[in-house]
C-alpha atoms as a PDB file:
ATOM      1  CA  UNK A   1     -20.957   4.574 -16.373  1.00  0.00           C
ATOM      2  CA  UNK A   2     -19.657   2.484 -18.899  1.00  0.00           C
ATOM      3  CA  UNK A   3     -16.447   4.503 -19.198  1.00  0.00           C
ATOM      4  CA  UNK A   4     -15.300   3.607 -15.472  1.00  0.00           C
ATOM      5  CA  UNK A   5     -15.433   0.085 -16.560  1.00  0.00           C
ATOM      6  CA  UNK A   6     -11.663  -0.165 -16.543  1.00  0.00           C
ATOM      7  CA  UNK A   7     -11.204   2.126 -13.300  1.00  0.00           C
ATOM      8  CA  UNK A   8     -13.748   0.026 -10.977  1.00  0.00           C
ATOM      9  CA  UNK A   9     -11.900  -3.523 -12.536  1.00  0.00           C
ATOM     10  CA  UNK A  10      -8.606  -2.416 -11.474  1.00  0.00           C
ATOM     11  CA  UNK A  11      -9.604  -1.267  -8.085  1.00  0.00           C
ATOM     12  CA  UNK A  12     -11.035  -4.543  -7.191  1.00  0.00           C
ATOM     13  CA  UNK A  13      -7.881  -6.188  -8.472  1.00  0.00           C
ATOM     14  CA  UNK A  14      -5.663  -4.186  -5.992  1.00  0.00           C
ATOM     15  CA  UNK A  15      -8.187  -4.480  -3.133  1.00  0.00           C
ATOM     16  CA  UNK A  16      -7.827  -8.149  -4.012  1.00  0.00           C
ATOM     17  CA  UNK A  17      -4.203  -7.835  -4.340  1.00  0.00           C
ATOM     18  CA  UNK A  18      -4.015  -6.012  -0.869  1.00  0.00           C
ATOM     19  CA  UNK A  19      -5.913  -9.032   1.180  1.00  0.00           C
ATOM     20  CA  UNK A  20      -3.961 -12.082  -0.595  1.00  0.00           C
ATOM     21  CA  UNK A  21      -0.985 -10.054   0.791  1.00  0.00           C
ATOM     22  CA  UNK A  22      -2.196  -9.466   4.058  1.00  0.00           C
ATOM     23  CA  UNK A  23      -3.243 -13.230   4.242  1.00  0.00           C
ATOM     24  CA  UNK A  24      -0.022 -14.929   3.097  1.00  0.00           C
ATOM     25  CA  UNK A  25       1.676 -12.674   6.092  1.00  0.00           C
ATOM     26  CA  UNK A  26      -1.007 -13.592   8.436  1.00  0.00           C
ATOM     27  CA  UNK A  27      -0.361 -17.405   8.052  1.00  0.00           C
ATOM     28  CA  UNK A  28       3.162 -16.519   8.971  1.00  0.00           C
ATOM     29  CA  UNK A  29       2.991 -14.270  11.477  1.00  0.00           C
ATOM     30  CA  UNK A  30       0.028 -15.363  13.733  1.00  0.00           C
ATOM     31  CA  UNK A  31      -0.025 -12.059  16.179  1.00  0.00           C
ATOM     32  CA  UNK A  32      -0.100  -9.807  12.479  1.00  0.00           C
ATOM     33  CA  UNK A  33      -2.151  -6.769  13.210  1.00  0.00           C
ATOM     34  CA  UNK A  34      -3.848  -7.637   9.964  1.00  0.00           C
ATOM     35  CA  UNK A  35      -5.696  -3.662   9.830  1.00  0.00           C
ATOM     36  CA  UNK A  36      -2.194  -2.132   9.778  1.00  0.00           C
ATOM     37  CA  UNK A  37      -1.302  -4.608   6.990  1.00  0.00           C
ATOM     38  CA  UNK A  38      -3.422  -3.574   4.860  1.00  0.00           C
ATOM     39  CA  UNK A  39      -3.648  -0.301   5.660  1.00  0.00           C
ATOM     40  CA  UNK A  40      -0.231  -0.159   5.079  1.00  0.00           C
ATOM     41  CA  UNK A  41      -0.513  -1.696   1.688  1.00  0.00           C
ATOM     42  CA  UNK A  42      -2.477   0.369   0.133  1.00  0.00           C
ATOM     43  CA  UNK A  43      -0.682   3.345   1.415  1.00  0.00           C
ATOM     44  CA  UNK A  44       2.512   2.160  -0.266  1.00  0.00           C
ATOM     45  CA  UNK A  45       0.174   1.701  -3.553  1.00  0.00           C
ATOM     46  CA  UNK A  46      -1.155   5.114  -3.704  1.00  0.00           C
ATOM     47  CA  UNK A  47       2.358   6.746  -2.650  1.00  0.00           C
ATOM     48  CA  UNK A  48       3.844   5.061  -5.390  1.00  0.00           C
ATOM     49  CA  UNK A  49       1.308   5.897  -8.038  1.00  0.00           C
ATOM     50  CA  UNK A  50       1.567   9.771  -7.059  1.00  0.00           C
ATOM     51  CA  UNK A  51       5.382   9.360  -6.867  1.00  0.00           C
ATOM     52  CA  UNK A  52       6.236  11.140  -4.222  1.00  0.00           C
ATOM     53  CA  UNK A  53       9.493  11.952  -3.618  1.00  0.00           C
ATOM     54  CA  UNK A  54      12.126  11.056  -1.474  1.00  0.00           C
ATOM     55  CA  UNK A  55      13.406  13.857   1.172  1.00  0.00           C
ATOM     56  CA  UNK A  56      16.936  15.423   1.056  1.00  0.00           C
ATOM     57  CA  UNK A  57      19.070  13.480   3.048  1.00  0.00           C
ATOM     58  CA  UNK A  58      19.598  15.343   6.823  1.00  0.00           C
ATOM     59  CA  UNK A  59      21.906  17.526   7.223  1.00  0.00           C
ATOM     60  CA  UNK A  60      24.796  17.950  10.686  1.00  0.00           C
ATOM     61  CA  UNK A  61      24.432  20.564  12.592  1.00  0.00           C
ATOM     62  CA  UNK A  62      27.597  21.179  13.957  1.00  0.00           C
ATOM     63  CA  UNK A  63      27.864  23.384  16.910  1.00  0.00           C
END
């Protein structure tokens, strides 16, 4: 238990992270879907972390 320590810290630090976001753009924005927010957040934390790539730019069809 001790080991994840370190693992459980940093989690709370992002979740905290996450809402001090969501609140400085809910003072702003007063009709924020605040859910989304933070939803979206996180999202764009974990995507980062697993680095996922960017897709190949589209290509015309021409017909």
């Amino acid at each position: 238990m001790h080991a994840e320590v370190g693992l459980i810290r940093s989690m709370i630090a992002n979740v905290n992270a996450a809402i001090k976001h969501v609140k400085a753009d809910a003072e702003q924005f007063p009709n924020l879907d605040r859910w989304r927010t933070l939803l979206t957040c996180i999202c764009q934390r974990i995507a980062g972390q697993i680095g996922l790539s960017t897709p190949p730019p589209a290509t015309t069809v021409h017909g």
